[in-house]
Protein backbone atom coordinates (compact mmCIF):
# COMPACT_ATOMS: atom_id res chain seq x y z
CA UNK A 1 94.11 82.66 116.27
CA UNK A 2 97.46 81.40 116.17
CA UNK A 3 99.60 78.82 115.14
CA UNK A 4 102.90 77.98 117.17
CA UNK A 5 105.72 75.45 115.66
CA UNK A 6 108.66 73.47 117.38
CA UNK A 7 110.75 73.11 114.09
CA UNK A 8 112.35 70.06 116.04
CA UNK A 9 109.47 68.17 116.81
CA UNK A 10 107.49 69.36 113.72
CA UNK A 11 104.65 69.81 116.41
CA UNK A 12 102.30 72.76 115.95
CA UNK A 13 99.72 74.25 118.10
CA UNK A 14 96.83 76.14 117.17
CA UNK A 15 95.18 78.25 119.60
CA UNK A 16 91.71 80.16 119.21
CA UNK A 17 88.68 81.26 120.58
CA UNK A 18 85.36 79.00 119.92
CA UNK A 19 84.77 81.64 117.46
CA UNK A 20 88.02 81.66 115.67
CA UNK A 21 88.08 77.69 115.54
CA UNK A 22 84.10 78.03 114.02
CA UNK A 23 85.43 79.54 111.48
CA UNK A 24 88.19 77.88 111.06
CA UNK A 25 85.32 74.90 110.43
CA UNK A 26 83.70 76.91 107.55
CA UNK A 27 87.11 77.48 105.81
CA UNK A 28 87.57 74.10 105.82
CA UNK A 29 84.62 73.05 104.78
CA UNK A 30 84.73 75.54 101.75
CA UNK A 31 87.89 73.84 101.03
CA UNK A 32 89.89 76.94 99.89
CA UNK A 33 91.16 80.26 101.77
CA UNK A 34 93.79 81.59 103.75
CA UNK A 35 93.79 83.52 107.75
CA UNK A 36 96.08 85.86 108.51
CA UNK A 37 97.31 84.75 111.78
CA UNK A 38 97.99 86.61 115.34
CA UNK A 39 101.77 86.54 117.53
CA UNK A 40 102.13 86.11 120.55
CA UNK A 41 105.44 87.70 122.22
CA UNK A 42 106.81 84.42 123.72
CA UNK A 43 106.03 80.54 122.05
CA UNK A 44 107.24 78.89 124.60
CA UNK A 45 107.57 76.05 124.73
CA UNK A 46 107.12 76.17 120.87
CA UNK A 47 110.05 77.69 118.91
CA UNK A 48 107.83 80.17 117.00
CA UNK A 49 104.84 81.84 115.64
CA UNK A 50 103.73 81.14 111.76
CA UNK A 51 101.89 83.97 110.39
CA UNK A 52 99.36 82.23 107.88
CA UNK A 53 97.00 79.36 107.66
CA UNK A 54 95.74 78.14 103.99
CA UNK A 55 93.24 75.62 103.50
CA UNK A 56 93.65 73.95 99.82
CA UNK A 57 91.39 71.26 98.71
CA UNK A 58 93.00 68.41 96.56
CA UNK A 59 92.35 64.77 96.55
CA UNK A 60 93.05 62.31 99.62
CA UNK A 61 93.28 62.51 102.96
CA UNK A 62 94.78 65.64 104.88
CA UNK A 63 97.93 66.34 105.15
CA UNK A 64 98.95 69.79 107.98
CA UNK A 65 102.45 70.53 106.79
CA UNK A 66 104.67 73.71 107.19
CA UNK A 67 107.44 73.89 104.73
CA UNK A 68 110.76 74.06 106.14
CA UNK A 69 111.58 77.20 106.30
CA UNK A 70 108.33 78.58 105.84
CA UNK A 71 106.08 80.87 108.39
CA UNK A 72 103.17 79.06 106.48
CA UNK A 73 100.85 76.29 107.81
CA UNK A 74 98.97 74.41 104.81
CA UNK A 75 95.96 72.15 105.19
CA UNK A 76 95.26 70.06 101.92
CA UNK A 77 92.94 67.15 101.66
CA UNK A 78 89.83 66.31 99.52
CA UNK A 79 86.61 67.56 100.36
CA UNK A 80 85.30 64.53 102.10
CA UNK A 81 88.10 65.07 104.14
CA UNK A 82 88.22 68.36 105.08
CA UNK A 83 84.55 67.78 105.93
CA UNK A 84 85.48 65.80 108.70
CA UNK A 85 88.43 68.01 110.33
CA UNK A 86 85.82 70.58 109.99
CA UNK A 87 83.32 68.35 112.20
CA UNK A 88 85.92 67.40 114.72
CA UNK A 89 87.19 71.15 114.96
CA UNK A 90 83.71 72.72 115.30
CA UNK A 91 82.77 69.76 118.36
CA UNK A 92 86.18 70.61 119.82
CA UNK A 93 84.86 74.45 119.83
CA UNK A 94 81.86 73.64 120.73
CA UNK A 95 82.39 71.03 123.53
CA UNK A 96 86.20 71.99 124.74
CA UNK A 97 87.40 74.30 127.04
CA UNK A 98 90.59 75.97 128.09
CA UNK A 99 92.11 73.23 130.29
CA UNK A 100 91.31 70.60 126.95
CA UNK A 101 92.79 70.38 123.54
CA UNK A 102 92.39 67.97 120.24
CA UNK A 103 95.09 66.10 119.08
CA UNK A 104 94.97 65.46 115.49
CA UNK A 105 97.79 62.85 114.66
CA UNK A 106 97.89 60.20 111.87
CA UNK A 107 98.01 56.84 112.99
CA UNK A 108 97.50 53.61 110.62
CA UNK A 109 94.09 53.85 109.28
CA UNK A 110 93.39 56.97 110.18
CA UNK A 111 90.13 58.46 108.75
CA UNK A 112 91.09 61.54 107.18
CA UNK A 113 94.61 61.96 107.67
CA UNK A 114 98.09 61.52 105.37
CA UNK A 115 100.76 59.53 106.84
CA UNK A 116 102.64 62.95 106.03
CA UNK A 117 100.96 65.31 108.19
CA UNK A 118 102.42 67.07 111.35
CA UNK A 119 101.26 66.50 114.56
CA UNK A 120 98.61 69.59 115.76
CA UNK A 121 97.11 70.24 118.61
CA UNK A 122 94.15 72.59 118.73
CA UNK A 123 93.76 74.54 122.16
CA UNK A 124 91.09 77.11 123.00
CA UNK A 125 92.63 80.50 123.63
């Protein structure tokens, strides 16, 4: 799995296998944990690759942030929450393929997500 950024933008994409993204579900759902995450030798048209993903559960909706400055995404939310990333993740696996992604932007009234989060899109690898 990996995680590409456009530090302009803010945009990220996450790319993985069914597999990877099932189990991307389960860490969510479990609300805590961190994946070590794979390169790839050119991002384009992302600026670059961010090495880690760590799920932490608070309270609230979701917010998908990367530090500036940081090679570190971080997905925080309350359980409820995560719950239902985890469900739209695990369809997305499930259901997608490689010409489809998911976009998971905030919008007003938004289910699960934090007016602060950065756009993501999840691909299948």
């Amino acid at each position: 799995m990996q995680v590409l950024r456009h530090d302009t933008t803010r945009e990220l994409e996450l790319r993985g296998t069914a597999a990877e993204l099932t189990d991307l579900a389960r860490l969510l759902v479990s609300g805590h944990g961190s994946v070590d995450l794979g390169r790839v030798d050119d991002p384009a048209p992302y600026g670059r690759c961010l090495s880690r993903l760590n799920v932490v559960q608070a309270s609230g909706p979701i917010a998908v942030v990367c530090a500036a400055g940081s090679d570190e995404l971080t997905i925080r939310g309350g359980s409820a929450q995560l719950t239902l990333l985890a469900a739209n993740v695990r369809g997305f696996a499930n259901d997608g393929d490689a010409t489809s992604h998911l976009h998971i932007d905030h919008f007003p009234g938004h289910d699960y997500l934090d007016e602060s989060s950065e756009p993501l899109v999840v691909a299948l690898a």
